[in-house]
C-alpha atoms as a PDB file:
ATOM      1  CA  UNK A   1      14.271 277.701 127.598  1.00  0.00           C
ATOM      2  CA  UNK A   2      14.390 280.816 125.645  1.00  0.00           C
ATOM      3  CA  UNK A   3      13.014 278.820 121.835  1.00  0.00           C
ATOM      4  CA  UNK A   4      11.335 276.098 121.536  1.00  0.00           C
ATOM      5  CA  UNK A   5      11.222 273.948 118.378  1.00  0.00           C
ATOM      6  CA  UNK A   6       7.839 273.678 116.311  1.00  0.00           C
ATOM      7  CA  UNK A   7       6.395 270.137 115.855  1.00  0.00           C
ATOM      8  CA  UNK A   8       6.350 269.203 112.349  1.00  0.00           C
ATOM      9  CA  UNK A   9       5.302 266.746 110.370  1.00  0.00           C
ATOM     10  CA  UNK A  10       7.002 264.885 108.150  1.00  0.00           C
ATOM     11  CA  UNK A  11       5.170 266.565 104.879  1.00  0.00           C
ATOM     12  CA  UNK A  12       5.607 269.882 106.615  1.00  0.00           C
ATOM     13  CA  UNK A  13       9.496 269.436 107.677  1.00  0.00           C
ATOM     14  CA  UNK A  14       9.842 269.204 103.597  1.00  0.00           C
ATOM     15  CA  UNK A  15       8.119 272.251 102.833  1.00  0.00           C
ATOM     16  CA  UNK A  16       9.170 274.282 105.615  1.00  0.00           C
ATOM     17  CA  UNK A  17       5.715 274.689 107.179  1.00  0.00           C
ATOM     18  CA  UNK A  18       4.679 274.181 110.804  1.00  0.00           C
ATOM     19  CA  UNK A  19       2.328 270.649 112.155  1.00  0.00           C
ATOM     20  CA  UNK A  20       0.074 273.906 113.705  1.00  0.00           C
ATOM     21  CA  UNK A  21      -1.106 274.813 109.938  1.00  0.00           C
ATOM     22  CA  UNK A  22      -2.551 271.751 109.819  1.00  0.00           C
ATOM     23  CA  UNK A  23      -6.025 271.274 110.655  1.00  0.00           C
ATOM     24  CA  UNK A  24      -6.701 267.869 112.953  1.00  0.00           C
ATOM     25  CA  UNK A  25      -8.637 265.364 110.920  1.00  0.00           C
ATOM     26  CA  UNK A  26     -12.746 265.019 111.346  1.00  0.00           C
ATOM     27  CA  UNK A  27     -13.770 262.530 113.983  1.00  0.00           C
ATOM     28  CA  UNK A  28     -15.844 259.696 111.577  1.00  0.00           C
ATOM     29  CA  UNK A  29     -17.381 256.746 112.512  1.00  0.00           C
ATOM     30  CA  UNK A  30     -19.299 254.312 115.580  1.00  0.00           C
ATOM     31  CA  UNK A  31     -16.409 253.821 117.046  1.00  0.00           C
ATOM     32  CA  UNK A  32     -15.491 257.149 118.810  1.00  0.00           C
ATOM     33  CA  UNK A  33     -14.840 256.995 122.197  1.00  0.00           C
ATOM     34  CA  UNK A  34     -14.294 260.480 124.404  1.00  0.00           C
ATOM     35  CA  UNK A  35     -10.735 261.547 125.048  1.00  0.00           C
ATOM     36  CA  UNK A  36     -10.124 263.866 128.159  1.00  0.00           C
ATOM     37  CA  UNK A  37      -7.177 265.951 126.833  1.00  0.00           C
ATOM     38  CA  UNK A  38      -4.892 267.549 129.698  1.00  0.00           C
ATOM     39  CA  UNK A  39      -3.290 270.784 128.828  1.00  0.00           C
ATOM     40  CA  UNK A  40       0.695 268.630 129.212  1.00  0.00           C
ATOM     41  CA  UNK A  41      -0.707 266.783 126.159  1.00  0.00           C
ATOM     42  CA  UNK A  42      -2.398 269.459 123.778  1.00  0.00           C
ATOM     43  CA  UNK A  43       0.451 270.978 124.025  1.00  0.00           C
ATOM     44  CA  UNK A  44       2.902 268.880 122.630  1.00  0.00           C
ATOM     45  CA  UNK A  45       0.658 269.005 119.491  1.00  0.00           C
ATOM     46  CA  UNK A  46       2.256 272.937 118.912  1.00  0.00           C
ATOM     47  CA  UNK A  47       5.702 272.299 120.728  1.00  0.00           C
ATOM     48  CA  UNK A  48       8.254 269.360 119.376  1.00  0.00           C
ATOM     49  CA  UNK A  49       9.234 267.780 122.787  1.00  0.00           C
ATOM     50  CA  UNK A  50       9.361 263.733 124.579  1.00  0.00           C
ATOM     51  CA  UNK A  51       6.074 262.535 123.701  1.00  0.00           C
ATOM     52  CA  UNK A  52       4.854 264.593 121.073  1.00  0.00           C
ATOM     53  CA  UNK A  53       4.372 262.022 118.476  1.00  0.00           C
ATOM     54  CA  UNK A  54       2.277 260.128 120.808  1.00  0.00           C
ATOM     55  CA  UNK A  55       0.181 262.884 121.699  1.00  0.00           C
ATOM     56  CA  UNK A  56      -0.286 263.959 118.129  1.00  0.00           C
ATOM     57  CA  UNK A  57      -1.578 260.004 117.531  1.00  0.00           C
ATOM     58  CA  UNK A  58      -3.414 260.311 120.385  1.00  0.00           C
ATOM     59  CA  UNK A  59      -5.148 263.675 119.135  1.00  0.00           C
ATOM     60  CA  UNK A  60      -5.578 262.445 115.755  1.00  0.00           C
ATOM     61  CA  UNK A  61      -7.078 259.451 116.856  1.00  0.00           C
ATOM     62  CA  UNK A  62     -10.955 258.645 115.925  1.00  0.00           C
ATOM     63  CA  UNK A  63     -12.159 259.870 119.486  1.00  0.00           C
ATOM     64  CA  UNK A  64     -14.217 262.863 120.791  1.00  0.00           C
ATOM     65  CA  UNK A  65     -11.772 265.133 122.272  1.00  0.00           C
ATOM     66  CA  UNK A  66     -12.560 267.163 125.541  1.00  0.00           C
ATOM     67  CA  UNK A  67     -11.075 269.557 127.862  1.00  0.00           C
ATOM     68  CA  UNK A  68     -11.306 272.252 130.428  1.00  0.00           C
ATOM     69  CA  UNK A  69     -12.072 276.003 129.849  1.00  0.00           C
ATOM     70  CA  UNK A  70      -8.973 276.465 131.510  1.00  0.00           C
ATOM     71  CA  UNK A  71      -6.386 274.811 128.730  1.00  0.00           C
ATOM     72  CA  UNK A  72      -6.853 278.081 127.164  1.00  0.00           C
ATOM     73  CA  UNK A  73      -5.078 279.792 129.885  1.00  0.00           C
ATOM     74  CA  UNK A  74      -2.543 277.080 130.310  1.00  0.00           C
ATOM     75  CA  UNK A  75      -1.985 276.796 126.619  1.00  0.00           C
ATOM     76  CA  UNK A  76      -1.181 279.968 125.359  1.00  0.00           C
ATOM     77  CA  UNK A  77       1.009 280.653 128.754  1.00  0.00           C
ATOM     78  CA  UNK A  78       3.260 277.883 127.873  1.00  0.00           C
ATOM     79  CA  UNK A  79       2.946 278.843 124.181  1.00  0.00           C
ATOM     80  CA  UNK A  80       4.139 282.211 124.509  1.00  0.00           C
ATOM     81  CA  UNK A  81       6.694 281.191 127.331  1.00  0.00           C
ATOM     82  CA  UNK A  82       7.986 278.749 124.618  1.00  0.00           C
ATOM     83  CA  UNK A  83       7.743 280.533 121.064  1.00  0.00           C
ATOM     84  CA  UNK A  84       8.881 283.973 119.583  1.00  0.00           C
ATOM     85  CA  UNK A  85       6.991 286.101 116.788  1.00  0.00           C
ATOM     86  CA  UNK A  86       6.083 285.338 114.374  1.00  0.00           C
ATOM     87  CA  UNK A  87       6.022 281.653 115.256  1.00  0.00           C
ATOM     88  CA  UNK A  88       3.771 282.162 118.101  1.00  0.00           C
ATOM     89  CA  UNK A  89       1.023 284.135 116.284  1.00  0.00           C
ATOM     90  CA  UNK A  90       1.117 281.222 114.127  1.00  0.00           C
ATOM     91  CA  UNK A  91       0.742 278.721 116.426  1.00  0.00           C
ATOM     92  CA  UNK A  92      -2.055 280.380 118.646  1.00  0.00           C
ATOM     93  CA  UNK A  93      -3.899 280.980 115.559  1.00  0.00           C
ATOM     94  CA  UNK A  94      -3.902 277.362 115.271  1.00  0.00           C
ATOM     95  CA  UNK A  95      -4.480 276.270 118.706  1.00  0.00           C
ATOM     96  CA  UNK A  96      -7.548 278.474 118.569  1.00  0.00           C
ATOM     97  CA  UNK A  97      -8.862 276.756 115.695  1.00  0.00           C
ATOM     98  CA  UNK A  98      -8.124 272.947 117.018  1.00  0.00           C
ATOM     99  CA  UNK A  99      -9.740 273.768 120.738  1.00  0.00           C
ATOM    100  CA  UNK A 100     -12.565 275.095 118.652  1.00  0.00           C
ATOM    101  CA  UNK A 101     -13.178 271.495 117.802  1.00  0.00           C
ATOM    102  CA  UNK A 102     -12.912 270.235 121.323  1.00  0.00           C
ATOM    103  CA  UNK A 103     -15.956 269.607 123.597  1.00  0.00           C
ATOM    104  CA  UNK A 104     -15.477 272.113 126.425  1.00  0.00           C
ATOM    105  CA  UNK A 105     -15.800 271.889 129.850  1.00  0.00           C
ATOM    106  CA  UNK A 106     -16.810 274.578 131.595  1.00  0.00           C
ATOM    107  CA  UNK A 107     -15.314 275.537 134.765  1.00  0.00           C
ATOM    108  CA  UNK A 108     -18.621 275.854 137.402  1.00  0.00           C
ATOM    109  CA  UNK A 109     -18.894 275.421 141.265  1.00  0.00           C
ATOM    110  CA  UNK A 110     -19.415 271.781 141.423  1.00  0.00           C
ATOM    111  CA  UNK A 111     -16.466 271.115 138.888  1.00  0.00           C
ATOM    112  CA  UNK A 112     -14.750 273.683 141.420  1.00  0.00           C
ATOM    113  CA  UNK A 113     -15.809 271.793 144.819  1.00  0.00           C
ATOM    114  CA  UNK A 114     -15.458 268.091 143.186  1.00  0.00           C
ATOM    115  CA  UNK A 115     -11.797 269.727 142.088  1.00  0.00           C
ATOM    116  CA  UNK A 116     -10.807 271.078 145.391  1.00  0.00           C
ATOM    117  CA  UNK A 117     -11.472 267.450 147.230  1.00  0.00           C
ATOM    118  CA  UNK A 118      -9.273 265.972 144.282  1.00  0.00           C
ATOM    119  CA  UNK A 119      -6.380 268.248 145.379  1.00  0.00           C
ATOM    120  CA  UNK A 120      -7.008 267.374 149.440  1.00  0.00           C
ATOM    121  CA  UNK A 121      -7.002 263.689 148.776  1.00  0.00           C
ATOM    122  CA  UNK A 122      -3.922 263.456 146.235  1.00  0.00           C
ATOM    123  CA  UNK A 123      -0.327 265.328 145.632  1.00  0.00           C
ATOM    124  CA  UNK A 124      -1.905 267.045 142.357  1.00  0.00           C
ATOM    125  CA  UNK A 125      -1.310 271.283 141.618  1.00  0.00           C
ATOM    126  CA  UNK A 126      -4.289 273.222 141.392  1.00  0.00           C
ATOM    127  CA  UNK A 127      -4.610 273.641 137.357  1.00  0.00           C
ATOM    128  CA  UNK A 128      -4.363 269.545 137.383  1.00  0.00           C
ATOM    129  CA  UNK A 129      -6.690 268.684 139.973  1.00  0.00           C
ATOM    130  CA  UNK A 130      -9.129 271.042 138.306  1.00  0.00           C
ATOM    131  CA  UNK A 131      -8.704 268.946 134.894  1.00  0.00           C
ATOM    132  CA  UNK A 132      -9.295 265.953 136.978  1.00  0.00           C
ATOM    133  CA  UNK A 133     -12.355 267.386 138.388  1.00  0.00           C
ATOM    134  CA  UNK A 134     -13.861 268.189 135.128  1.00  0.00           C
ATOM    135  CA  UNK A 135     -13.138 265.089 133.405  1.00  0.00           C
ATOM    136  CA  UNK A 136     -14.775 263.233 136.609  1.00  0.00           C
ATOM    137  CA  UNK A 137     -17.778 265.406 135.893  1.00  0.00           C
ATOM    138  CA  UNK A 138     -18.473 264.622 132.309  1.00  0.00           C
ATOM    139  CA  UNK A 139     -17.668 261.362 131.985  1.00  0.00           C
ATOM    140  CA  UNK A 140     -15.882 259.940 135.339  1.00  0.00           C
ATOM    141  CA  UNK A 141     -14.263 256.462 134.410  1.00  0.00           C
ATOM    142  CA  UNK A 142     -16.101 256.089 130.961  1.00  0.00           C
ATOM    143  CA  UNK A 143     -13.593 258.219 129.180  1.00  0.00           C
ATOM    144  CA  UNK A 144     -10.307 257.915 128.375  1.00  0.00           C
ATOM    145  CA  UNK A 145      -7.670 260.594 130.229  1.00  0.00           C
ATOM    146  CA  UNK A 146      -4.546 262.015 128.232  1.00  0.00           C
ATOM    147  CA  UNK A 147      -2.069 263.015 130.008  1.00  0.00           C
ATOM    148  CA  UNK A 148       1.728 263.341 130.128  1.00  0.00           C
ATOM    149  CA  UNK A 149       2.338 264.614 133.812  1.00  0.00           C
ATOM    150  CA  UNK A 150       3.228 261.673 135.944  1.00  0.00           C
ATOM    151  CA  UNK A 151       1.545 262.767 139.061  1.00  0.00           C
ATOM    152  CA  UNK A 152      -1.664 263.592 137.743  1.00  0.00           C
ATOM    153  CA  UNK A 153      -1.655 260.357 135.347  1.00  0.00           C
ATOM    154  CA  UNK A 154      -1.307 258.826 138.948  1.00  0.00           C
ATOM    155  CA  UNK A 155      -4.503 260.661 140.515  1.00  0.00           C
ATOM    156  CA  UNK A 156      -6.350 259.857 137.521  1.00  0.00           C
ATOM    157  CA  UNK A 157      -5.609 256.423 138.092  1.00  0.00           C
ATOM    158  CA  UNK A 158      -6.917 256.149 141.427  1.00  0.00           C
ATOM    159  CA  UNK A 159     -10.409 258.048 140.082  1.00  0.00           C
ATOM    160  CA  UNK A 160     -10.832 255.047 137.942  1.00  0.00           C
ATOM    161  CA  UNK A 161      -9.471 256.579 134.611  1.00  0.00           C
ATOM    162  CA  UNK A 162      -7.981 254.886 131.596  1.00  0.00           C
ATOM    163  CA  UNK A 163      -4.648 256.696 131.592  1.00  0.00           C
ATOM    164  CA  UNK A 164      -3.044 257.369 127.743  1.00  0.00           C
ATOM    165  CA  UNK A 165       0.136 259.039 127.335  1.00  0.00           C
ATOM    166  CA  UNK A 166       1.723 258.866 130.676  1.00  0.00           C
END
């Protein structure tokens, strides 16, 4: 794909600016519940493609939001495999900013070991089984996994996870 087209939302389409200048909203109130967000689904918040409007609700949605150290690396990959100056500077300006509200998980051995059984015992790629992995370790079943890749919505299944997206 050599462009990709921005997501934008409808106030933005009308003045010609990009959904990525547009800070997600603050988390409020008792009801917050923590959201495991795979890198398939973040980034459909920066890149207009099936499913993006339900991962935007999803990330807009009154939950705590967390993901792997990793999504940074998967992220901006994709990102600048998908966008050309200056829309990518744009856009990685603004994915910095959202993952900066995002509770992080970082990548240690246990998250490592617990995410190398994941990939034995299922059909999941490295990247996704490591996402699994981390999820299980902060919050196993108790949180809610968003996802938009059909196999790993699958292994997240089996590890007891509330599957959104896929």
């Amino acid at each position: 794909m050599a462009h990709a087209r921005l997501r934008c939302s409808a106030s933005a389409s009308r003045t010609g600016q990009s959904r990525a200048n547009h800070p997600r909203r603050p988390r409020r109130g008792p009801g917050r519940v923590s959201l495991y967000v795979d890198s398939s689904a973040l980034l459909k918040r920066y890149i207009d493609e099936p499913g993006s409007a339900a991962a935007v609700e999803w990330l807009e949605s009154d939950s705590d939001l967390i993901t792997g150290r990793h999504t940074l690396v998967e992220v901006r990959r994709n990102l600048a495999r998908l966008l050309r100056a200056p829309e990518l500077a744009r856009v990685k300006r603004a994915f910095g900013a959202d993952l900066g509200s995002f509770g992080i998980v970082e990548l240690d051995a246990a998250t490592c070991e617990l995410a190398a059984t994941i990939a034995e015992t299922s059909r999941v790629r490295s990247l996704d089984a490591l996402h699994l992995g981390a999820a299980h370790r902060v919050g196993g079943s108790a949180i809610g996994f968003l996802t938009f890749d059909l196999l790993q919505a699958q292994a997240a299944r089996a590890l007891g996870f509330s599957v959104v997206g896929a």
